[in-house]
PDB file of N, CA and C in Angstrom:
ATOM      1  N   UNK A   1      -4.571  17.372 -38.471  1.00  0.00           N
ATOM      2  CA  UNK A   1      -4.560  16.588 -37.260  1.00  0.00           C
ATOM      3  C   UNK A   1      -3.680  17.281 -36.221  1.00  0.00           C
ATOM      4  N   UNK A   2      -4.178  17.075 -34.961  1.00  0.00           N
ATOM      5  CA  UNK A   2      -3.045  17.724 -33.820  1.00  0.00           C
ATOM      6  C   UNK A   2      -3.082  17.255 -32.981  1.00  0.00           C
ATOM      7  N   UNK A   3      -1.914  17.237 -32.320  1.00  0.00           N
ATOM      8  CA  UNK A   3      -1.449  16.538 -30.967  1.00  0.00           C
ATOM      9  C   UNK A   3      -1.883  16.934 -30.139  1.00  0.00           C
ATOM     10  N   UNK A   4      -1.974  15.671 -28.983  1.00  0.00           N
ATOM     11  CA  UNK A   4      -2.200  16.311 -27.675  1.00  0.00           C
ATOM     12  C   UNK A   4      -1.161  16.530 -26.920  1.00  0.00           C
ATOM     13  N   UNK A   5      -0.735  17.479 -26.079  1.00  0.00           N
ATOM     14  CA  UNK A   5       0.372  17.932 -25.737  1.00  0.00           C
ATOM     15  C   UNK A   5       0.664  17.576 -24.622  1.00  0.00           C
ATOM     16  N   UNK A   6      -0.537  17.242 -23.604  1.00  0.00           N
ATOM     17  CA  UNK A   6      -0.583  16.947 -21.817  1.00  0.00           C
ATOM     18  C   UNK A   6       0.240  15.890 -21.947  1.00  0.00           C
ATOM     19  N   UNK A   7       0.786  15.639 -21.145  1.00  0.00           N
ATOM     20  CA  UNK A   7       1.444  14.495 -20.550  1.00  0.00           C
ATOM     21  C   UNK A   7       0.640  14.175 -19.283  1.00  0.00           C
ATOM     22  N   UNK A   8       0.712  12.635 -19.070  1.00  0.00           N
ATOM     23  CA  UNK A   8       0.309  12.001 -18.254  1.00  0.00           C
ATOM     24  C   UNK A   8       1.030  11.243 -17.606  1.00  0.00           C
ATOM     25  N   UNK A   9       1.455  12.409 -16.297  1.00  0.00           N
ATOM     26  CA  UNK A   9       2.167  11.877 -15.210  1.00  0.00           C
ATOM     27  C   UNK A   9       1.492  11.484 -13.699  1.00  0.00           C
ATOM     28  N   UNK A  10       1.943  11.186 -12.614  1.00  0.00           N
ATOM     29  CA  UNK A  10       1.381  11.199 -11.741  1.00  0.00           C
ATOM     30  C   UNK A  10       2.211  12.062 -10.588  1.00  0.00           C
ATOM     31  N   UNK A  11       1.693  13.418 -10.231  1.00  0.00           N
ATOM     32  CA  UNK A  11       2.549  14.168  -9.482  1.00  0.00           C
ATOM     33  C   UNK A  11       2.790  13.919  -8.535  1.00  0.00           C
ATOM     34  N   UNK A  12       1.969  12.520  -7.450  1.00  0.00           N
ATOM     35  CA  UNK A  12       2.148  12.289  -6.148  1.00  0.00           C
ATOM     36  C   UNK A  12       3.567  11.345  -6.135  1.00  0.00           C
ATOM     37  N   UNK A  13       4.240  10.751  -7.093  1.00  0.00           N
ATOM     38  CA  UNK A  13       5.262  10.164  -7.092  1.00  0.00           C
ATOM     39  C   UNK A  13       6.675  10.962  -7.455  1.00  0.00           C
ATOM     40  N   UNK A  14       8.064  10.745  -7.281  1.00  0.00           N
ATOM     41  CA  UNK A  14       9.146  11.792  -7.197  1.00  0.00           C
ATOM     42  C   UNK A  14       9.451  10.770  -8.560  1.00  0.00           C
ATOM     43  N   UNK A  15       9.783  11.542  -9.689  1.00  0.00           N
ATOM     44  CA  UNK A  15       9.577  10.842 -11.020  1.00  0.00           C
ATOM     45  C   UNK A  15      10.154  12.139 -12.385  1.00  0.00           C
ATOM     46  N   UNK A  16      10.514  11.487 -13.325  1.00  0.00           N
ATOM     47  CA  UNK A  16      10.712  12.348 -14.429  1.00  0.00           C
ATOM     48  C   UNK A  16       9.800  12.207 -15.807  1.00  0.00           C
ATOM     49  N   UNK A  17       9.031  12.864 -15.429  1.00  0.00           N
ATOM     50  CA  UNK A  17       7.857  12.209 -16.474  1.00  0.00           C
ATOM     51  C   UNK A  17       8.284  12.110 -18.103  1.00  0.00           C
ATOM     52  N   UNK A  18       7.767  12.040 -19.101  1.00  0.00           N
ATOM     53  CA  UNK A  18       7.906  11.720 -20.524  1.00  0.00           C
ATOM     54  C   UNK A  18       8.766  12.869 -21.490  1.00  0.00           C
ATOM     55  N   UNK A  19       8.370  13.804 -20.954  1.00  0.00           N
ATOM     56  CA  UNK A  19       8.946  15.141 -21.717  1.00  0.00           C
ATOM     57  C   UNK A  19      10.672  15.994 -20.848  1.00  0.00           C
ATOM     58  N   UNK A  20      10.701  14.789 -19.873  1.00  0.00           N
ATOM     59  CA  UNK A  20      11.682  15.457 -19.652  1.00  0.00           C
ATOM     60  C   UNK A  20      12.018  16.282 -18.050  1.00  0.00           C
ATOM     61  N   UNK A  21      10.328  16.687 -17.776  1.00  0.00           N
ATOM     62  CA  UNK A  21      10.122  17.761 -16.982  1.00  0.00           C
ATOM     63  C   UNK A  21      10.647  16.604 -15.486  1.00  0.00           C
ATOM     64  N   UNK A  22      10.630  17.484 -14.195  1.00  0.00           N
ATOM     65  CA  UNK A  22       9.847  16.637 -13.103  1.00  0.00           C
ATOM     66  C   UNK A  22       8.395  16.643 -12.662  1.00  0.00           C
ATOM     67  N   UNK A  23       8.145  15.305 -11.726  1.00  0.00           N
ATOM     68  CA  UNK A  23       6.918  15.651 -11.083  1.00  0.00           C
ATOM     69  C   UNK A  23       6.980  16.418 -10.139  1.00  0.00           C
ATOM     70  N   UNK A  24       5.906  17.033  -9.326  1.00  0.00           N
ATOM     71  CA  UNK A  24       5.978  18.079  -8.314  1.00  0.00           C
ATOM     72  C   UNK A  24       6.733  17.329  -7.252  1.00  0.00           C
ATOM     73  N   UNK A  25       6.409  16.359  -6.903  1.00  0.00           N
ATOM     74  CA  UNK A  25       6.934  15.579  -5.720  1.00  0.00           C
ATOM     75  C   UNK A  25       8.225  15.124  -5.939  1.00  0.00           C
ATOM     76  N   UNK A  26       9.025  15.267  -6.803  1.00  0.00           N
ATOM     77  CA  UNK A  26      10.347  15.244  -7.457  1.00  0.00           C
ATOM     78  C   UNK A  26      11.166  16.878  -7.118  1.00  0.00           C
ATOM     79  N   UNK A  27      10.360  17.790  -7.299  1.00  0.00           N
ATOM     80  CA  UNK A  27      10.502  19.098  -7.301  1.00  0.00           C
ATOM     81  C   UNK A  27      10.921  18.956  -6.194  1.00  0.00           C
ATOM     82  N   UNK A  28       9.720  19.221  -4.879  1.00  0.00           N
ATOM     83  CA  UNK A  28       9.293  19.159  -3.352  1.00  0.00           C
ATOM     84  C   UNK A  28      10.586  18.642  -3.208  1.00  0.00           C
ATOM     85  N   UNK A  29      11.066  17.238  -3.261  1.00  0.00           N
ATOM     86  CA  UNK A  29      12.423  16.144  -2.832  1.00  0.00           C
ATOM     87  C   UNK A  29      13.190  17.559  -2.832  1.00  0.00           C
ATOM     88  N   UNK A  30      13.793  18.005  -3.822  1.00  0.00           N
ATOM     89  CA  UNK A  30      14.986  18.265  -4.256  1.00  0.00           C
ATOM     90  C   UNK A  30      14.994  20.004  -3.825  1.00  0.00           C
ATOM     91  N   UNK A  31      13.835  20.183  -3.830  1.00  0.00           N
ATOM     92  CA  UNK A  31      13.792  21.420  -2.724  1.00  0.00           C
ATOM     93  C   UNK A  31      14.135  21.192  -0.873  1.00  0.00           C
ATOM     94  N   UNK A  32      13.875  20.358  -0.701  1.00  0.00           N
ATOM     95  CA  UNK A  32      13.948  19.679   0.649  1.00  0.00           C
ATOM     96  C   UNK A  32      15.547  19.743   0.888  1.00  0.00           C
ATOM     97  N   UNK A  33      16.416  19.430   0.141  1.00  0.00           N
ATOM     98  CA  UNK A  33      17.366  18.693  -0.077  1.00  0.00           C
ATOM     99  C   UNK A  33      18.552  20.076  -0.172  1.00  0.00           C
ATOM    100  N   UNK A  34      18.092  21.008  -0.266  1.00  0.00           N
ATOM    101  CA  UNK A  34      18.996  22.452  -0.636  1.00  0.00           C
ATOM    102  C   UNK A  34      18.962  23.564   0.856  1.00  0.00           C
ATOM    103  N   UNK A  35      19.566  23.527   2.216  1.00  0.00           N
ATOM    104  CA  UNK A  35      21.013  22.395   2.122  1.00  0.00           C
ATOM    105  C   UNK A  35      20.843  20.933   1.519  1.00  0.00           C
ATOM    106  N   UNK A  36      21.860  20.183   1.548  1.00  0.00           N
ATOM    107  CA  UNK A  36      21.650  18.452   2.409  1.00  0.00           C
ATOM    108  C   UNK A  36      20.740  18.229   3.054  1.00  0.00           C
ATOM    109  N   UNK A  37      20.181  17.055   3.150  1.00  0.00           N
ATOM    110  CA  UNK A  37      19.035  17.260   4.349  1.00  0.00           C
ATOM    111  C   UNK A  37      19.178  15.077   4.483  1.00  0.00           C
ATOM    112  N   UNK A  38      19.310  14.223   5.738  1.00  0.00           N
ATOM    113  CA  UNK A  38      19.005  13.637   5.534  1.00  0.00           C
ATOM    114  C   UNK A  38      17.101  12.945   5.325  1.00  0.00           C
ATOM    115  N   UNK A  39      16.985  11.811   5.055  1.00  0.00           N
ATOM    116  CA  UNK A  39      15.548  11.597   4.984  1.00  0.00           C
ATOM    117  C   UNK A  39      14.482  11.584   5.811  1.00  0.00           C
ATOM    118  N   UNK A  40      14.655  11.693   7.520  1.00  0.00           N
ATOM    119  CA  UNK A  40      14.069  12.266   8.275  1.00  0.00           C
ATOM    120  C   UNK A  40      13.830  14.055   8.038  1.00  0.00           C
ATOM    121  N   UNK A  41      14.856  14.239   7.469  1.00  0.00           N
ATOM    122  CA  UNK A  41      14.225  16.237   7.099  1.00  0.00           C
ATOM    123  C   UNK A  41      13.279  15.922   5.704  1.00  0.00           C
ATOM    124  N   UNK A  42      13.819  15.478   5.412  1.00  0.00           N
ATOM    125  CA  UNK A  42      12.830  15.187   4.183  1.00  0.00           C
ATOM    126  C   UNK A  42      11.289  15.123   3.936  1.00  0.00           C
ATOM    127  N   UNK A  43      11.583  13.978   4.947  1.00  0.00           N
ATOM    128  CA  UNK A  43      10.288  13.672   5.997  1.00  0.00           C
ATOM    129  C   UNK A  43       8.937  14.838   6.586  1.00  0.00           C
ATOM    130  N   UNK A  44       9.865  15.412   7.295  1.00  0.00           N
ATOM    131  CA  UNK A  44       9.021  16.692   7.885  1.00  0.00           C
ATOM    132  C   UNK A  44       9.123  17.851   6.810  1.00  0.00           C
ATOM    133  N   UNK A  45       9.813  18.084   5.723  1.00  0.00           N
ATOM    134  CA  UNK A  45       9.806  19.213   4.961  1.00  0.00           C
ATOM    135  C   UNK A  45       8.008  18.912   4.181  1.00  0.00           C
ATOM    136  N   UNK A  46       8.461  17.977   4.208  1.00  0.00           N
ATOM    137  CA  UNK A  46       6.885  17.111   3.097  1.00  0.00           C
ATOM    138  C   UNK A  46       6.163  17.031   3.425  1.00  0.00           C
ATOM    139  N   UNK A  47       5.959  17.095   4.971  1.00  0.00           N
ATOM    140  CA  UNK A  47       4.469  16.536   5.961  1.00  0.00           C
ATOM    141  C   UNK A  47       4.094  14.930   5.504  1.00  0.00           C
ATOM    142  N   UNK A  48       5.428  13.953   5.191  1.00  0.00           N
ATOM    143  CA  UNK A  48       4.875  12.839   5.043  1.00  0.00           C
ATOM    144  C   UNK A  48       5.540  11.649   5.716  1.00  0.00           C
ATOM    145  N   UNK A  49       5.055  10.816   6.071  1.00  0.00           N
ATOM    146  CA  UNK A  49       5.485   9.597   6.955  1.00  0.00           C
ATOM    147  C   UNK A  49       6.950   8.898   6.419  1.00  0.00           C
ATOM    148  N   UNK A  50       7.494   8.989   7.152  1.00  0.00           N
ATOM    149  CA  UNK A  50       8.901   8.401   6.341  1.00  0.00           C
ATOM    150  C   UNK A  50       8.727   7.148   5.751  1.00  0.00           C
ATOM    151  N   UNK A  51       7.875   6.623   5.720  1.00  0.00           N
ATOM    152  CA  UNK A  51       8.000   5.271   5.013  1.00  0.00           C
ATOM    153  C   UNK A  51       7.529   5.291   3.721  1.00  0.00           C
ATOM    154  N   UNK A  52       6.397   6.925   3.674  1.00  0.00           N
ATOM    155  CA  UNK A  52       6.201   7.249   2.141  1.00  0.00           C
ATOM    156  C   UNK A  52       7.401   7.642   1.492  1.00  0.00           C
ATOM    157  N   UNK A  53       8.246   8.008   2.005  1.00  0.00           N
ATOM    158  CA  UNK A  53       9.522   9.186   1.657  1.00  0.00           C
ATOM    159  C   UNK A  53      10.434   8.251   1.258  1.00  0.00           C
ATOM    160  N   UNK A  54      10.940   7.353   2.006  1.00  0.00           N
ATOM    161  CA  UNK A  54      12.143   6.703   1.736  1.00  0.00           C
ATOM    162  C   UNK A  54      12.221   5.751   0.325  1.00  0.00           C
ATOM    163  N   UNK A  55      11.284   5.271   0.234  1.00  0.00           N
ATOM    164  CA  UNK A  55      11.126   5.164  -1.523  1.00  0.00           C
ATOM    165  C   UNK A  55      11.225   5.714  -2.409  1.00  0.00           C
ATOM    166  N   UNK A  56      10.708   6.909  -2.005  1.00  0.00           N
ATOM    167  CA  UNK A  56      10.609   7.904  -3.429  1.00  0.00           C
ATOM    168  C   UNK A  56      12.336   8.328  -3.379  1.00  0.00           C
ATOM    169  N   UNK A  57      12.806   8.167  -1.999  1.00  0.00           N
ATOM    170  CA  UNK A  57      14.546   9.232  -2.445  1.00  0.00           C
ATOM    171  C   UNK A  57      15.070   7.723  -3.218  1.00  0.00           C
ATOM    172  N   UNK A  58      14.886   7.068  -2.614  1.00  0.00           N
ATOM    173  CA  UNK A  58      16.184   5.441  -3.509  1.00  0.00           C
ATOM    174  C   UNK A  58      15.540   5.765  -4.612  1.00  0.00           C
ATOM    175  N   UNK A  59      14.239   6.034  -5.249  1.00  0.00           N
ATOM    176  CA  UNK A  59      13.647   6.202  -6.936  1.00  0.00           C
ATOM    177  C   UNK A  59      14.845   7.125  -7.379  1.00  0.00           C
ATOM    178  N   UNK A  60      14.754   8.729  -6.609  1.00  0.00           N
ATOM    179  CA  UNK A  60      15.734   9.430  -6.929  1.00  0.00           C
ATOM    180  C   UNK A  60      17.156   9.689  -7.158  1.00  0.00           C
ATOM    181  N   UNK A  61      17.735   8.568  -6.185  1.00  0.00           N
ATOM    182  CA  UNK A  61      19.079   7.936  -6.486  1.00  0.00           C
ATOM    183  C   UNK A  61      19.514   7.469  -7.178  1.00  0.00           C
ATOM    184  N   UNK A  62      18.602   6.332  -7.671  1.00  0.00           N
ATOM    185  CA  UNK A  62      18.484   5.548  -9.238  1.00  0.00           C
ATOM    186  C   UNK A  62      18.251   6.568  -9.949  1.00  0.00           C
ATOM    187  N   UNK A  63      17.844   7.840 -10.596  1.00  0.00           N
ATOM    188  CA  UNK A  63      17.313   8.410 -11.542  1.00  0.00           C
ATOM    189  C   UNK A  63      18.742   9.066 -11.313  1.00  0.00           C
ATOM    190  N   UNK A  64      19.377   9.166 -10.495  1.00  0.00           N
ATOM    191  CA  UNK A  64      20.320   9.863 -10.828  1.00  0.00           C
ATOM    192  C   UNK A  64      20.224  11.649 -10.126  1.00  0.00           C
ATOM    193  N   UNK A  65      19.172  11.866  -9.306  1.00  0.00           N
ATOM    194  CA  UNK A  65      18.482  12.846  -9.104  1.00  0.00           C
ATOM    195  C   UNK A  65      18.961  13.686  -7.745  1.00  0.00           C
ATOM    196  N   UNK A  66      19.469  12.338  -6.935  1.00  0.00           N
ATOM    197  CA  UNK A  66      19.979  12.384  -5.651  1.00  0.00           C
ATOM    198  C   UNK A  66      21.494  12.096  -5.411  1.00  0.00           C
ATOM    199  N   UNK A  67      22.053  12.378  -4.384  1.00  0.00           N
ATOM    200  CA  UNK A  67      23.306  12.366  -3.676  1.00  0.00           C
ATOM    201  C   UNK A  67      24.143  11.881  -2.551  1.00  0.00           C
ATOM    202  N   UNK A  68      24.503  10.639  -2.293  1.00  0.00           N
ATOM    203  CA  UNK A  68      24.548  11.297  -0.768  1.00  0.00           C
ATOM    204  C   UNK A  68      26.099  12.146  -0.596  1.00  0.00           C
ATOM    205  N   UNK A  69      25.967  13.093   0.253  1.00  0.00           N
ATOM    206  CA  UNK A  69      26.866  13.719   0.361  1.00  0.00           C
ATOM    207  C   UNK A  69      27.261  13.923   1.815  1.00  0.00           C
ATOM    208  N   UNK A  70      28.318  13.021   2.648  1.00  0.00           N
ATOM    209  CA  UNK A  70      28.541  13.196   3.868  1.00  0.00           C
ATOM    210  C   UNK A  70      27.385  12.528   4.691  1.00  0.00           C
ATOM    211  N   UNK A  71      26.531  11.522   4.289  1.00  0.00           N
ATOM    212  CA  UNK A  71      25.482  11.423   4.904  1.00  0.00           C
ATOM    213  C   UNK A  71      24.584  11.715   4.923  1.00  0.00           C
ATOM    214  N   UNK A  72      24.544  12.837   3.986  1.00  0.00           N
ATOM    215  CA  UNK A  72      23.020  13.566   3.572  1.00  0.00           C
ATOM    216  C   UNK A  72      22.827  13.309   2.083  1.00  0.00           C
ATOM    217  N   UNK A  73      21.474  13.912   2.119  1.00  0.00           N
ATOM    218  CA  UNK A  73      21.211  13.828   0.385  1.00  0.00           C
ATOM    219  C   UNK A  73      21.376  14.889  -0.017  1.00  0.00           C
ATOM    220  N   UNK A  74      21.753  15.313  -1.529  1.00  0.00           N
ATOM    221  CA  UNK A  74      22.065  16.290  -1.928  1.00  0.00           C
ATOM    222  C   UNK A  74      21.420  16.467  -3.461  1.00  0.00           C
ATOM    223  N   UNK A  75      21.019  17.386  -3.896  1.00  0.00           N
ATOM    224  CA  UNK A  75      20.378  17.230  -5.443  1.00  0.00           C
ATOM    225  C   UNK A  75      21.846  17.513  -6.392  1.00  0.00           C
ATOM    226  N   UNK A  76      21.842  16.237  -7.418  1.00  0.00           N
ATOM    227  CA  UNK A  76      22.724  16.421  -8.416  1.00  0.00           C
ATOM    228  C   UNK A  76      22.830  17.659  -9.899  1.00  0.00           C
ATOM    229  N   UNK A  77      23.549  17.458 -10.387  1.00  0.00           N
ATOM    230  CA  UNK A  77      23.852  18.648 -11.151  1.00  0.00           C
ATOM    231  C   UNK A  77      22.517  18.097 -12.296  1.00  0.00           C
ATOM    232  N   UNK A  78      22.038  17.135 -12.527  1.00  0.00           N
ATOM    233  CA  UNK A  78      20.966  16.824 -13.705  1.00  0.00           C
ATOM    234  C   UNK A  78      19.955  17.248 -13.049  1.00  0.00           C
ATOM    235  N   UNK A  79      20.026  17.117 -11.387  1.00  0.00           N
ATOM    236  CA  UNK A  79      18.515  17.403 -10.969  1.00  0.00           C
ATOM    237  C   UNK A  79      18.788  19.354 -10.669  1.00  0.00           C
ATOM    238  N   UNK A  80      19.663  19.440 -10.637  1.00  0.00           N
ATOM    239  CA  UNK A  80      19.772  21.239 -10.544  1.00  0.00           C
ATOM    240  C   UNK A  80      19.197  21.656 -11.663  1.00  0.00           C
ATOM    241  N   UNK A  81      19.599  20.968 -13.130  1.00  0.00           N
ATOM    242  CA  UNK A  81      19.388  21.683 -14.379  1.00  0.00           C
ATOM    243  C   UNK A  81      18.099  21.417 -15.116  1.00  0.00           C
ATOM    244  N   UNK A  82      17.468  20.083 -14.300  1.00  0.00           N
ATOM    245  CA  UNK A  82      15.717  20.178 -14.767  1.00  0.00           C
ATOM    246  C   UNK A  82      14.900  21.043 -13.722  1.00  0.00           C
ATOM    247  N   UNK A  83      15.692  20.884 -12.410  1.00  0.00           N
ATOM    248  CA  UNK A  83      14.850  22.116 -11.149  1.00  0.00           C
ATOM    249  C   UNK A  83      14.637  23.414 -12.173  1.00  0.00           C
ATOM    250  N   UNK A  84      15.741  23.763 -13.017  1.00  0.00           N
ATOM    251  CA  UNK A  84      15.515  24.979 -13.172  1.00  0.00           C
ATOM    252  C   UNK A  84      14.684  25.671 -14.530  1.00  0.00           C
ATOM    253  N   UNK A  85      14.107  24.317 -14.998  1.00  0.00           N
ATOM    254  CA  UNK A  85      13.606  24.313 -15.959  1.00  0.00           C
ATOM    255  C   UNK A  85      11.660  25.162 -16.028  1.00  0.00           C
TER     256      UNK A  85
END
């Protein structure tokens, strides 16, 4: 018998899927974010409407993923060490 290995995530959401990894749109965030960036840069780094955006960073805050730092967001040392995964 053998496993199936895919995971079933959804990449349009900023998320840490089952295995650990991120979703792309988790990635994208935290690339955005290197400097600081507040959520209007965020915004335009993504090509997406801030009202899609601003949810997904508070998801990322709660996950522990995000920062604020001085007013900006900043990617944390957990989200540095799955970025680099």
């Amino acid at each position: 018998m053998t496993s199936d290995a895919r995971i079933d995530a959804d990449e349009s959401i900023a998320a840490i899927k089952p295995d650990g990894a991120l979703t792309q749109t988790a990635k994208d965030i935290l690339r955005a974010c290197d400097p600081p960036a507040t959520e209007e840069d965020i915004s335009r780094a993504l090509v997406r409407h801030f009202s899609q955006v601003q949810p997904m960073v508070r998801d990322m805050v709660n996950l522990g993923l995000l920062e604020e730092v001085e007013g900006r967001l900043a990617p944390t040392e957990l989200a540095l060490e799955k970025l680099s995964r």
